[in-house]
C-alpha atoms as a PDB file:
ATOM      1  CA  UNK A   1    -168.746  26.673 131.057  1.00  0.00           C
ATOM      2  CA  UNK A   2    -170.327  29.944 129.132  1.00  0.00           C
ATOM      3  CA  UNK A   3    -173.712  29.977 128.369  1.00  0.00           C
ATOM      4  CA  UNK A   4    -176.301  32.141 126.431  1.00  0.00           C
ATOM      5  CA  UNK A   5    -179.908  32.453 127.070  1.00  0.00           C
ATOM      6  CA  UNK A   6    -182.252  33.584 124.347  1.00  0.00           C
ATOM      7  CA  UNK A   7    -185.724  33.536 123.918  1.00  0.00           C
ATOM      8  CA  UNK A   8    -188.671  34.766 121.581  1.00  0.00           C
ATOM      9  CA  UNK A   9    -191.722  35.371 124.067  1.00  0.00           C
ATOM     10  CA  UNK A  10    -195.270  36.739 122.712  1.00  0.00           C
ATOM     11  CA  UNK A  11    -197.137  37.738 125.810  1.00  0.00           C
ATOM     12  CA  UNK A  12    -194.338  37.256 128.617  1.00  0.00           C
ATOM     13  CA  UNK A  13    -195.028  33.480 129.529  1.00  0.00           C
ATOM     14  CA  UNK A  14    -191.523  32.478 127.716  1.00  0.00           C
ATOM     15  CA  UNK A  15    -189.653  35.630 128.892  1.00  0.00           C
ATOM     16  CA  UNK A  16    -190.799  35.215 132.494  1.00  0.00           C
ATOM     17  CA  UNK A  17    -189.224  31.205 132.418  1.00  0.00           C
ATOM     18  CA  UNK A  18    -185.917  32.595 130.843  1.00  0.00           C
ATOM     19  CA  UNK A  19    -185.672  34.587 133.893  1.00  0.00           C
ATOM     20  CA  UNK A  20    -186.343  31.682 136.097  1.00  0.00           C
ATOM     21  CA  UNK A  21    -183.385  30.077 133.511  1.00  0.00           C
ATOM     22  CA  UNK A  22    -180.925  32.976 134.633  1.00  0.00           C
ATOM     23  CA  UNK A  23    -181.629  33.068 137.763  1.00  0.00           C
ATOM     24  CA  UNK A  24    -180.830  29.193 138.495  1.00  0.00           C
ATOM     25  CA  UNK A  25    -177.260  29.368 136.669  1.00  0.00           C
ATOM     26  CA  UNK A  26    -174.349  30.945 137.734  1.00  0.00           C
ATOM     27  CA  UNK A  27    -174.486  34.556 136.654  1.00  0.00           C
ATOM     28  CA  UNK A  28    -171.073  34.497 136.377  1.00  0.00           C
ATOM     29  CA  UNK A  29    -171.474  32.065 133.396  1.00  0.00           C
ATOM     30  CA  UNK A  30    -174.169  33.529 131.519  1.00  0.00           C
ATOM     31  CA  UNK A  31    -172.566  35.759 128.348  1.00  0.00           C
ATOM     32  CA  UNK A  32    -175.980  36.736 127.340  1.00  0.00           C
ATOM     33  CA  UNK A  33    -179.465  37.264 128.112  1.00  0.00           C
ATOM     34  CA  UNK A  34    -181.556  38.357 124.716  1.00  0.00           C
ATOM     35  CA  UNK A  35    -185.154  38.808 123.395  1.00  0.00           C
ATOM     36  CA  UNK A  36    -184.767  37.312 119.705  1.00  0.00           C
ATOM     37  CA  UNK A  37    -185.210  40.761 118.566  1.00  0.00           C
ATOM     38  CA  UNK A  38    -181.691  40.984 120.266  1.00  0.00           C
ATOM     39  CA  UNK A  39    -180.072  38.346 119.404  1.00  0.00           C
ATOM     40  CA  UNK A  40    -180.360  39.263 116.077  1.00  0.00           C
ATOM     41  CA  UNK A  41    -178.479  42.468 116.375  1.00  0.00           C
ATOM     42  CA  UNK A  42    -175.360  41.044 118.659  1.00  0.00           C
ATOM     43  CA  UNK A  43    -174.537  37.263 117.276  1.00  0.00           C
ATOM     44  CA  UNK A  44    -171.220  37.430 118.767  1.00  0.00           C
ATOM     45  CA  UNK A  45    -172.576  37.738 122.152  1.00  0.00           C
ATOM     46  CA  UNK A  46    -173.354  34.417 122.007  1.00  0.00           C
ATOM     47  CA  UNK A  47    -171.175  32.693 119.536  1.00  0.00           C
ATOM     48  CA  UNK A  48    -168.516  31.649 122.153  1.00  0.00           C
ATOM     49  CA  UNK A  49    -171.350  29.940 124.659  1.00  0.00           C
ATOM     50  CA  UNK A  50    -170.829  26.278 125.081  1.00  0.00           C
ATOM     51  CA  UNK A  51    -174.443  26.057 125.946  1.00  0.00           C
ATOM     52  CA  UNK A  52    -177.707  27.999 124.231  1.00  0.00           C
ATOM     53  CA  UNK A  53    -181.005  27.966 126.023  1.00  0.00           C
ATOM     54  CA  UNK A  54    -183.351  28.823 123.287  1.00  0.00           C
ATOM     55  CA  UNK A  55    -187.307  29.452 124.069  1.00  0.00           C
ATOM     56  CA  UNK A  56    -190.346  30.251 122.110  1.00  0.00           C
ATOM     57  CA  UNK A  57    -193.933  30.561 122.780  1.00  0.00           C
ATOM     58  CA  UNK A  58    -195.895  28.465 120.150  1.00  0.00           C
ATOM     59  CA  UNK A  59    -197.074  29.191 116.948  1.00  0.00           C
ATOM     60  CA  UNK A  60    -199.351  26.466 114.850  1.00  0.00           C
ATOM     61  CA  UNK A  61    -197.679  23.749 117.003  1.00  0.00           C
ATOM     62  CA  UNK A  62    -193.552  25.043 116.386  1.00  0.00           C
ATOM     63  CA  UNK A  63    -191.753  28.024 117.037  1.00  0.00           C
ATOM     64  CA  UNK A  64    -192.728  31.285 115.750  1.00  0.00           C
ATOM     65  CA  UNK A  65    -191.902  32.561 112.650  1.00  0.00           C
ATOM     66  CA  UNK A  66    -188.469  34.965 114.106  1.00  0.00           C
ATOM     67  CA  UNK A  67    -187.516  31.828 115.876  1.00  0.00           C
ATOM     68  CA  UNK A  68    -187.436  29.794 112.700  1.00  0.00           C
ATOM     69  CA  UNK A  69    -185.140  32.196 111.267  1.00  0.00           C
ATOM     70  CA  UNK A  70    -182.710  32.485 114.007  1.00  0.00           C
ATOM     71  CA  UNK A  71    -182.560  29.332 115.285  1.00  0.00           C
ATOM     72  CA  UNK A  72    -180.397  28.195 111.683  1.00  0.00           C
ATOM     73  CA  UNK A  73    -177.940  31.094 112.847  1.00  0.00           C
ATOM     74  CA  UNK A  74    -177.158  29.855 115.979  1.00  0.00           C
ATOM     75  CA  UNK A  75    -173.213  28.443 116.658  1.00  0.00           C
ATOM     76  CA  UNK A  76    -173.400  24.675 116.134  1.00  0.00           C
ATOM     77  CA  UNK A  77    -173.184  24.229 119.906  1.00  0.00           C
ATOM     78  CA  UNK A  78    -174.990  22.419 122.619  1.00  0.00           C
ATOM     79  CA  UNK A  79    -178.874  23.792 122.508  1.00  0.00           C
ATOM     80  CA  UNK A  80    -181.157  23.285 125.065  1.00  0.00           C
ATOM     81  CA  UNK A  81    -185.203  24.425 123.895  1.00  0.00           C
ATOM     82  CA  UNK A  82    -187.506  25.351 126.112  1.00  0.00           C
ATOM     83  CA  UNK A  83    -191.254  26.785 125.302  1.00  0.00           C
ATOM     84  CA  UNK A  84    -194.804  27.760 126.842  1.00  0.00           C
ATOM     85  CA  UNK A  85    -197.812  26.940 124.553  1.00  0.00           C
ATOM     86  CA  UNK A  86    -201.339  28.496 125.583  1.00  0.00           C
ATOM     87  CA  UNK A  87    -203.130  24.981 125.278  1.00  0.00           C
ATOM     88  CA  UNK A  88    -202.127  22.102 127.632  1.00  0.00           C
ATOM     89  CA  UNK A  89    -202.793  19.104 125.788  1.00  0.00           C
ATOM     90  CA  UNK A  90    -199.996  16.965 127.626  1.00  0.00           C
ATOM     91  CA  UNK A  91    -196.598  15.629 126.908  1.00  0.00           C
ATOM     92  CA  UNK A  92    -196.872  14.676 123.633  1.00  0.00           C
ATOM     93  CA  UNK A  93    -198.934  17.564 122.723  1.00  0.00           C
ATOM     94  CA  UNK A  94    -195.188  19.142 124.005  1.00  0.00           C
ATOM     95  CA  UNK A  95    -193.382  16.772 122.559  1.00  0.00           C
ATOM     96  CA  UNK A  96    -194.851  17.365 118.984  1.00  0.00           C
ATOM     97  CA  UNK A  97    -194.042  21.363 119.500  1.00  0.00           C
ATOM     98  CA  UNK A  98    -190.604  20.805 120.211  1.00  0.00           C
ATOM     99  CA  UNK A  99    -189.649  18.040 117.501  1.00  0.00           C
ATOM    100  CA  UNK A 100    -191.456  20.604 114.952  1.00  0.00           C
ATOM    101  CA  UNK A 101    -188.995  23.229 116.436  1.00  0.00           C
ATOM    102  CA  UNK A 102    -185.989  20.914 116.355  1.00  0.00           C
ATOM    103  CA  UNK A 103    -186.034  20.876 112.675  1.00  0.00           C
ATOM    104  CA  UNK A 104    -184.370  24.823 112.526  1.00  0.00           C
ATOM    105  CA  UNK A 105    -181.432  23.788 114.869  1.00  0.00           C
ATOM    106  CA  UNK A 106    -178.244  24.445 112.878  1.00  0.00           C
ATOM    107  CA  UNK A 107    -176.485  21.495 111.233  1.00  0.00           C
ATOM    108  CA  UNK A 108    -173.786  19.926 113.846  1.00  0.00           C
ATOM    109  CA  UNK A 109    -176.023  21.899 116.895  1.00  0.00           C
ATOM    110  CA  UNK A 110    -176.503  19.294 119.725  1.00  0.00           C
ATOM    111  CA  UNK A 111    -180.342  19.592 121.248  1.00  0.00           C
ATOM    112  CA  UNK A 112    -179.505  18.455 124.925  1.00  0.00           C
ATOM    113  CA  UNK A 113    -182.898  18.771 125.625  1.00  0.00           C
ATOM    114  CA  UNK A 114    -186.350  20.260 126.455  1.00  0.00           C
ATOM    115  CA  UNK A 115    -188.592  21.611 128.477  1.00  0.00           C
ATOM    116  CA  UNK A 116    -192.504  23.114 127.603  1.00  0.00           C
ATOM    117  CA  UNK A 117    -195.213  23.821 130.049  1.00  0.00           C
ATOM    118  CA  UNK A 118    -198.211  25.921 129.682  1.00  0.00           C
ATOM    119  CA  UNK A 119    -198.956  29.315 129.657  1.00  0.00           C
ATOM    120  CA  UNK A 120    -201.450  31.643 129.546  1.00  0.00           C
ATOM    121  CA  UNK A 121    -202.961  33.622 126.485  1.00  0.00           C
ATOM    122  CA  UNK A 122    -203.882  37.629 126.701  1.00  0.00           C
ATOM    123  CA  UNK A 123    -207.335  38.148 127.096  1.00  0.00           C
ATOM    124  CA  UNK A 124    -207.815  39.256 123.678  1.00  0.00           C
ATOM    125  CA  UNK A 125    -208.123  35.311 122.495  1.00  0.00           C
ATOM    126  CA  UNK A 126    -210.694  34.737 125.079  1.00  0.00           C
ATOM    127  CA  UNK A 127    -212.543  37.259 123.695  1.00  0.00           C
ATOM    128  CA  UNK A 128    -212.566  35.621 120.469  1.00  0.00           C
ATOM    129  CA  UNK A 129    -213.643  32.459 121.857  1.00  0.00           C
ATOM    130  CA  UNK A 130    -216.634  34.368 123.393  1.00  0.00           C
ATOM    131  CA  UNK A 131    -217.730  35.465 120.019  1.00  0.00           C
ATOM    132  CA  UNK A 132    -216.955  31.784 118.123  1.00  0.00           C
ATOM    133  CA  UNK A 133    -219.918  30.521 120.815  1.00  0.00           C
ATOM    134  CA  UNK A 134    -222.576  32.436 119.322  1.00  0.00           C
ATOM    135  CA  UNK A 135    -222.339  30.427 115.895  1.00  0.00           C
ATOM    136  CA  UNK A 136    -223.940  27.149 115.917  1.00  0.00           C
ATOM    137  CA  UNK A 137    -221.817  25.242 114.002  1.00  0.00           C
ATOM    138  CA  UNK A 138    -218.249  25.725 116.521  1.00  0.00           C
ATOM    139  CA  UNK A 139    -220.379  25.969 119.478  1.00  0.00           C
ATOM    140  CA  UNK A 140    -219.328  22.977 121.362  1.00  0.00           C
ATOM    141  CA  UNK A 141    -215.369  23.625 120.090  1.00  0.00           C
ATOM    142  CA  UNK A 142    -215.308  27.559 121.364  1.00  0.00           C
ATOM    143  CA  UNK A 143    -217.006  26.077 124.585  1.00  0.00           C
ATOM    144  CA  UNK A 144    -213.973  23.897 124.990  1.00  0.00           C
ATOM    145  CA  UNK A 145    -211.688  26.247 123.665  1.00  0.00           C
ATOM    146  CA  UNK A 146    -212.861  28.759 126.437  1.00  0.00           C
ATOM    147  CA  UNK A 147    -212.391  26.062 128.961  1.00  0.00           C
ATOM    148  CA  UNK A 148    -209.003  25.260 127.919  1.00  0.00           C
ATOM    149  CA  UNK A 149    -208.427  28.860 128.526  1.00  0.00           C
ATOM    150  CA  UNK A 150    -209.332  29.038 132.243  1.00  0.00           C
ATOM    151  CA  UNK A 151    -207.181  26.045 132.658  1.00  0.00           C
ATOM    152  CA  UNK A 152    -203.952  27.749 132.093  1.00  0.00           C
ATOM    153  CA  UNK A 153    -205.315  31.222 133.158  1.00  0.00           C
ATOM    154  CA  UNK A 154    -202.701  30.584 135.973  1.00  0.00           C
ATOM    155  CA  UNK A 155    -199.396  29.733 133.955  1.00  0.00           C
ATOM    156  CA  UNK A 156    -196.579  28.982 134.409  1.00  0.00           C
ATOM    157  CA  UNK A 157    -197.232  28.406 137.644  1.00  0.00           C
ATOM    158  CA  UNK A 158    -194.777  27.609 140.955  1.00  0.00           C
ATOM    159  CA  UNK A 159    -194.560  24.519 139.775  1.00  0.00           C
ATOM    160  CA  UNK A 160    -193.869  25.180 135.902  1.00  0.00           C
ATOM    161  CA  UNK A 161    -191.393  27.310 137.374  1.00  0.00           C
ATOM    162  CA  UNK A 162    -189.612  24.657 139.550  1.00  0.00           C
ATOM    163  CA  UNK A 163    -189.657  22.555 136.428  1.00  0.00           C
ATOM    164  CA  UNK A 164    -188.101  25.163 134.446  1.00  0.00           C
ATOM    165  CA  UNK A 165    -185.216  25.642 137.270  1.00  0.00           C
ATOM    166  CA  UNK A 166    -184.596  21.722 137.959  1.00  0.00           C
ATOM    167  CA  UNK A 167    -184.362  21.593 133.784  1.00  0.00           C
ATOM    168  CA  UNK A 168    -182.284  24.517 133.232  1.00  0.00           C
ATOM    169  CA  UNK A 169    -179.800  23.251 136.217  1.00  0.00           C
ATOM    170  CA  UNK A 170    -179.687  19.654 134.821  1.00  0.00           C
ATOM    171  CA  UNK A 171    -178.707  20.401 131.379  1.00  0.00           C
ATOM    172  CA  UNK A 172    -176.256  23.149 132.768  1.00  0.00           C
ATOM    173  CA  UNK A 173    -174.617  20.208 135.170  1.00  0.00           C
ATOM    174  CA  UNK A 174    -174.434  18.043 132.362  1.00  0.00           C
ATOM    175  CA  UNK A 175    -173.305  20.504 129.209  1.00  0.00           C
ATOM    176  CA  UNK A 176    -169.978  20.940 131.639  1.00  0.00           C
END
């Protein structure tokens, strides 16, 4: 069973569970291992696999932007999604993400299934937070903003990353 891992990560969060991805499968398996930006550029790395992990960070509660235009030019295979997101709002928070980003997968593609945990944002964003609480009117939102930040300061932690292994092993096992 081939399989292709490809993911579109924005401040390392996604690209550090894709490793976790690759590291769990058989190496021996694994046809490619590509940034979007490189997927792009070699299609036929990855047009064989029987099996595409695809991740994303999110972007106004879907997949960015270069993931919405690749994800339509992917074989019409088995795809499994995976995705960090910067705010933890819980499983249907996740849930919502990934449906959103479900809508790209190529006609005839097969979405096995997913897997989003939390991650955390560069401290550029908390610095725009820290500015938001000086205006009265989005005080009380940048104040929970800012705590939603320290919450996930930390992620993906061990146990994202056990998550991430246990999911990329179980729709491996089950893709073959």
């Amino acid at each position: 069973m081939r399989y292709a891992i490809l993911y579109d990560s924005h401040s390392g969060n996604t690209a550090h569970v894709a490793q976790i991805i690759r590291h769990t499968l058989p190496e021996d398996d694994c046809l490619c291992f590509y940034s979007t930006i490189e997927a792009f550029k070699h299609p036929e790395k990855f047009a064989e696999a029987d099996l595409i992990f695809y991740g994303f960070w999110t972007d106004r509660l879907s997949c960015p932007e270069q993931s919405q235009k690749l994800l339509p030019q992917l074989p019409a295979t088995k795809i499994a999604l995976f995705g960090t997101a910067g705010f933890g709002e819980g499983e249907d928070y996740f849930k919502k993400i990934m449906d959103n980003a479900a809508q790209y997968l190529p006609q005839g593609a097969t979405l096995t299934g997913t897997f989003m945990c939390t991650g955390k944002m560069p401290m550029s964003v908390q610095e725009q937070y820290l500015k938001l609480l000086h205006d009265p009117a989005i005080h009380e939102q940048a104040e929970a903003m800012l705590k939603n930040y320290d919450m996930v300061k930390g992620h993906p932690d061990d146990t994202d990353l056990q998550a991430a292994a246990a999911f990329a092993k179980q729709q491996y096992d089950s893709a073959q």
